[in-house]
Protein backbone atom coordinates (compact mmCIF):
# COMPACT_ATOMS: atom_id res chain seq x y z
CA UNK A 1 108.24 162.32 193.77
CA UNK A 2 110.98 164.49 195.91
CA UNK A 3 109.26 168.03 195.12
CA UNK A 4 105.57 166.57 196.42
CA UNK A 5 107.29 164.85 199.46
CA UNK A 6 109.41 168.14 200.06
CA UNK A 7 106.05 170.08 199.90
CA UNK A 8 103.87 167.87 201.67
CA UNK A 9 107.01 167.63 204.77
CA UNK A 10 106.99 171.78 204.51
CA UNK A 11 102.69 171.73 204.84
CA UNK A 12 103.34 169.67 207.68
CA UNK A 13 106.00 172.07 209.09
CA UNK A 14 108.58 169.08 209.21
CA UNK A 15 112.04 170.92 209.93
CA UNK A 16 114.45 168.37 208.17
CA UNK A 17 114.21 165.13 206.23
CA UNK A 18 117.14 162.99 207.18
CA UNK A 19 118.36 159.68 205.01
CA UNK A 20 121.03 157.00 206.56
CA UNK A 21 122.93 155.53 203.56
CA UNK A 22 125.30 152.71 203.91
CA UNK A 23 128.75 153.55 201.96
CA UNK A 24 127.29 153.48 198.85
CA UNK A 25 129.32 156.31 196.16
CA UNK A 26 125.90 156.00 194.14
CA UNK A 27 123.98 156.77 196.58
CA UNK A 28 125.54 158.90 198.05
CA UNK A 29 125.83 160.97 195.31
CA UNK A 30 122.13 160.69 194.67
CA UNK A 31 121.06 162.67 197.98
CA UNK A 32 124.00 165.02 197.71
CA UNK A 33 122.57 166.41 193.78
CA UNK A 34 118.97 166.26 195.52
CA UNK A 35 120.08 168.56 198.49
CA UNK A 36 120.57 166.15 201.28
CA UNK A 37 124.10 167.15 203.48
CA UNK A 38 126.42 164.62 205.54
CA UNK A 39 125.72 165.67 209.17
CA UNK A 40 126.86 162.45 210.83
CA UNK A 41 128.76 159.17 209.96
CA UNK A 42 128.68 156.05 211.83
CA UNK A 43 132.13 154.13 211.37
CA UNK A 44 131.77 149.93 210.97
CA UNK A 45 128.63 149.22 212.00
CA UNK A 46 127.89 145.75 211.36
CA UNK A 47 125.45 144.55 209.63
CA UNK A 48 123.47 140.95 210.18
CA UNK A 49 126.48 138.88 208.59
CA UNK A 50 129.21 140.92 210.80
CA UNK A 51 130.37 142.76 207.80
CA UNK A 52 131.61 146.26 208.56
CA UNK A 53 130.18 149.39 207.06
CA UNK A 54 129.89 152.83 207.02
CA UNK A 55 126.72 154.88 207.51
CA UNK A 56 126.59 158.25 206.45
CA UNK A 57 123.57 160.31 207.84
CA UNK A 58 122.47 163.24 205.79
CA UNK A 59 119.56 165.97 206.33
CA UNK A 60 117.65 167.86 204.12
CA UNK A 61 116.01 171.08 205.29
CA UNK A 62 112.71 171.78 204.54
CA UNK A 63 111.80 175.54 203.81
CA UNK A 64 108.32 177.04 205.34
């Protein structure tokens, strides 16, 4: 599903594809093996029920 979205974003001439994942190791993991790199992270941002957590914001670039 990544490759036709990665093509389809590089048709499109879409520079980057970025992904916000909450501190999450699986996850995080996930987008790193896929290609995705940490170009951000939000410290304790609360969610709904006040509970702190981190954000990690990480961009993929998307070759012509």
């Amino acid at each position: 599903m990544f490759a036709a979205t990665r093509t389809r974003a590089a048709d499109l001439e879409v520079v980057a594809i970025n992904a916000t994942i909450r501190d999450n190791r699986g996850g995080l993991a996930y987008h790193e093996k896929m290609g995705f790199r940490t170009y951000r992270t939000l410290e304790a941002v609360k969610l709904q029920d006040g509970r702190p957590v981190d954000r990690i914001l990480k961009r993929y670039p998307v070759e012509p």
